[in-house]
C-alpha atoms as a PDB file:
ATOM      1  CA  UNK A   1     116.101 110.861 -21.184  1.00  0.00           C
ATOM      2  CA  UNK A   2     114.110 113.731 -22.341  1.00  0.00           C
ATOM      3  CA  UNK A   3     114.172 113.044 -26.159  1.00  0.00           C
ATOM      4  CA  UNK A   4     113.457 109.442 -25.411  1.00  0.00           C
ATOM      5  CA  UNK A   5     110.462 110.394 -23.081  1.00  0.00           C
ATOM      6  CA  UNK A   6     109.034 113.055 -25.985  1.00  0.00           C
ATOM      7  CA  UNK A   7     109.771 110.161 -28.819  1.00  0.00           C
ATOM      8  CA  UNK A   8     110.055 112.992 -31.324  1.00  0.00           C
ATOM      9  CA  UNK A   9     112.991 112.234 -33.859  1.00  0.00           C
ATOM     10  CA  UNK A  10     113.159 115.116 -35.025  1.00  0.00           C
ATOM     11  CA  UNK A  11     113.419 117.196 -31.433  1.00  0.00           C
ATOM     12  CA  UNK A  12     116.584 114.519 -31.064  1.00  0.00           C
ATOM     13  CA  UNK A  13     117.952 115.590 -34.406  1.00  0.00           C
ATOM     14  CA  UNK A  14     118.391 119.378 -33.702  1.00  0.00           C
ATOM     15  CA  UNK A  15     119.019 119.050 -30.396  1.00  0.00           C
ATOM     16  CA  UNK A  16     121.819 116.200 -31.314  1.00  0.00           C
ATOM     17  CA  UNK A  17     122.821 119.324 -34.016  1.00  0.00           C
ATOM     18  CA  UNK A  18     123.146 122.077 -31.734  1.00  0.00           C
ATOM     19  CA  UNK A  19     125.558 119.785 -29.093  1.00  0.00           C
ATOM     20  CA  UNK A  20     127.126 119.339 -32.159  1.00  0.00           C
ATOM     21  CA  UNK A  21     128.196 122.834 -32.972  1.00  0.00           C
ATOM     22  CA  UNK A  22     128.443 123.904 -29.533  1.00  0.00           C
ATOM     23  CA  UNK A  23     131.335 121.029 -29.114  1.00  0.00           C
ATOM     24  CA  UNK A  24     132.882 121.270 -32.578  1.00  0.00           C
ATOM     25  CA  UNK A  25     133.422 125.111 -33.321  1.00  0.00           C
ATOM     26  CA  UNK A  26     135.905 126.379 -30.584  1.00  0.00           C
ATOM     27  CA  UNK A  27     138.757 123.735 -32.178  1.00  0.00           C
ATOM     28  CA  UNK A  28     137.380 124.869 -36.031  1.00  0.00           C
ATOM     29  CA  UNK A  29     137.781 128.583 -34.556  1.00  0.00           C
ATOM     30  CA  UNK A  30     141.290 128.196 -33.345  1.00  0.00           C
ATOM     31  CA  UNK A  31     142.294 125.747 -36.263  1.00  0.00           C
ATOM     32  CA  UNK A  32     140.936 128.498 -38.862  1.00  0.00           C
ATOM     33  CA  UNK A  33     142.000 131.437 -37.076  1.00  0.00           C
ATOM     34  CA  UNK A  34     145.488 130.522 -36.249  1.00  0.00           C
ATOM     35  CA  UNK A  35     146.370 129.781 -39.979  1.00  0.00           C
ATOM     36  CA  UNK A  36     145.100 133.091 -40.873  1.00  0.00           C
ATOM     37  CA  UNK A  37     146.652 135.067 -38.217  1.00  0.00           C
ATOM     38  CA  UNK A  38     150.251 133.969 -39.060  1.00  0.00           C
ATOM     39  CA  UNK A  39     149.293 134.835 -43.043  1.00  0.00           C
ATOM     40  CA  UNK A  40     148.570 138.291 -42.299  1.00  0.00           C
ATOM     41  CA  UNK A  41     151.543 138.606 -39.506  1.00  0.00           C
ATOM     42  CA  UNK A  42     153.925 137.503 -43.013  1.00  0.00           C
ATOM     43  CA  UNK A  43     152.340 139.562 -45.331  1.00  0.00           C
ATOM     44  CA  UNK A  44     152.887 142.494 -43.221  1.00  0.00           C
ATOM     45  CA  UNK A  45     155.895 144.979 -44.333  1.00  0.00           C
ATOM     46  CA  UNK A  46     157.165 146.058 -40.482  1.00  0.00           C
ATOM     47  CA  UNK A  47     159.530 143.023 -39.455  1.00  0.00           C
ATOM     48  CA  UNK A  48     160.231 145.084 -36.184  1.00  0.00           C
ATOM     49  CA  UNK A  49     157.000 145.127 -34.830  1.00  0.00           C
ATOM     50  CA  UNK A  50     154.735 143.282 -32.654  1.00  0.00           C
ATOM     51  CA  UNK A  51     153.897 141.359 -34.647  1.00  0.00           C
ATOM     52  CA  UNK A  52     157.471 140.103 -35.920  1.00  0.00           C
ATOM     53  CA  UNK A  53     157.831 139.235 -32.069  1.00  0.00           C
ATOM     54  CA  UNK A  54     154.625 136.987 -31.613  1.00  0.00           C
ATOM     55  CA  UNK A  55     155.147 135.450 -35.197  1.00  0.00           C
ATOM     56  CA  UNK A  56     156.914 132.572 -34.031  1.00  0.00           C
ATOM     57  CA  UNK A  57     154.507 131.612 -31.523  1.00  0.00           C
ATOM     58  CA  UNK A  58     151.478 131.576 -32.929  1.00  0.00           C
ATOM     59  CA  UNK A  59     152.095 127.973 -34.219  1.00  0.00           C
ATOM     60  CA  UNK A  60     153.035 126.652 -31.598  1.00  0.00           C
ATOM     61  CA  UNK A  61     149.831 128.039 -29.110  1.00  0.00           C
ATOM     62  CA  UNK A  62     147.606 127.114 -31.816  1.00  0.00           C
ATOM     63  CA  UNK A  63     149.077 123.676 -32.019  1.00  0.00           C
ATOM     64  CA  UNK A  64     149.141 123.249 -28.283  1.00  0.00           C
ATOM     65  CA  UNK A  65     145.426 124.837 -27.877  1.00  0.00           C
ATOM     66  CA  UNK A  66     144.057 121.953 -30.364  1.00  0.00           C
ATOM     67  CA  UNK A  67     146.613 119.425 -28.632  1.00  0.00           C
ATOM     68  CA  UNK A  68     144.875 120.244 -24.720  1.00  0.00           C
ATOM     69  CA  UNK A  69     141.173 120.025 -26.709  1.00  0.00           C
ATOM     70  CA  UNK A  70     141.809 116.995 -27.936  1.00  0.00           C
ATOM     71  CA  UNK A  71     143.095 115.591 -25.143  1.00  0.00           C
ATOM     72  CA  UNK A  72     140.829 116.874 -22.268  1.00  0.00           C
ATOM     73  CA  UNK A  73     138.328 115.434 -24.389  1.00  0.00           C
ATOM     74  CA  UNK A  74     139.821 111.821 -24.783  1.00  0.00           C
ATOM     75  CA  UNK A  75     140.318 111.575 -21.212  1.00  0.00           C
ATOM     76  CA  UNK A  76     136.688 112.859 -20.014  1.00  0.00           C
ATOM     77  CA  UNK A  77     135.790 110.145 -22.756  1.00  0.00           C
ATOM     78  CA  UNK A  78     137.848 107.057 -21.444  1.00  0.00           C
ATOM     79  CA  UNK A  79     137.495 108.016 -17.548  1.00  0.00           C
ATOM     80  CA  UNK A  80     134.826 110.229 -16.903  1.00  0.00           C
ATOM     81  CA  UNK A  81     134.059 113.865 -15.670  1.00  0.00           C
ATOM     82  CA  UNK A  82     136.711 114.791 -13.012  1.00  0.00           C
ATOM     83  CA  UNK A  83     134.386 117.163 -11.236  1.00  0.00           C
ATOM     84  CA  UNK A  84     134.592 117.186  -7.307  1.00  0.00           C
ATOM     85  CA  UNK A  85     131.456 114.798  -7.465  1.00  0.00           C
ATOM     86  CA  UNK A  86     133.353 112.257  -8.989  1.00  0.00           C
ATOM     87  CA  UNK A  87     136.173 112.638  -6.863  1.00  0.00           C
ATOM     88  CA  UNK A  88     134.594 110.814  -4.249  1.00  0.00           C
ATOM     89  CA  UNK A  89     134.448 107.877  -5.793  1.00  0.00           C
ATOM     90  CA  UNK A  90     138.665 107.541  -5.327  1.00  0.00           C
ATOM     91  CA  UNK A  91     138.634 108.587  -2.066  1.00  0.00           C
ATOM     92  CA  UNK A  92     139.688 112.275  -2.187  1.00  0.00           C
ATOM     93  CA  UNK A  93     136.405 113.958  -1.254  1.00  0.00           C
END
């Protein structure tokens, strides 16, 4: 409502850019650093480290950190915002 009441295109465009960014970067952070993590973990000469024990995992939580993003973010989208607000519209509030 406030872009629309300031009719300024262009205030709509950066503000449409920085919701954008805000949304998009935390899954292009894990996606990116997840990849990169299990690089370095393999180039790495010590197989009896920490690191030869978290190895296999980081797959997996990167995988299943971009899985539960996606997902929260499909069902906020199809049913709505399941704040306690919102709850009372089933009844539970």
């Amino acid at each position: 409502a406030f872009v629309a009441n300031s009719q300024d295109p262009l205030l709509g465009a950066i503000l449409l850019l920085g919701y954008t960014l805000g949304y998009s970067t935390p899954l292009l952070i894990v996606a990116g650093s997840g990849g990169q993590i299990l690089t370095n973990i393999q180039s790495s000469s010590s197989s009896s480290g920490i690191y030869a024990k978290i190895a296999p995992w980081i797959t997996p939580l990167t995988g299943g950190v971009l899985l539960w993003y996606g997902t929260n973010n499909l069902l906020n989208a199809l049913f709505g915002d399941p704040t306690v607000g919102n709850l009372k519209f089933l009844g539970m509030s």
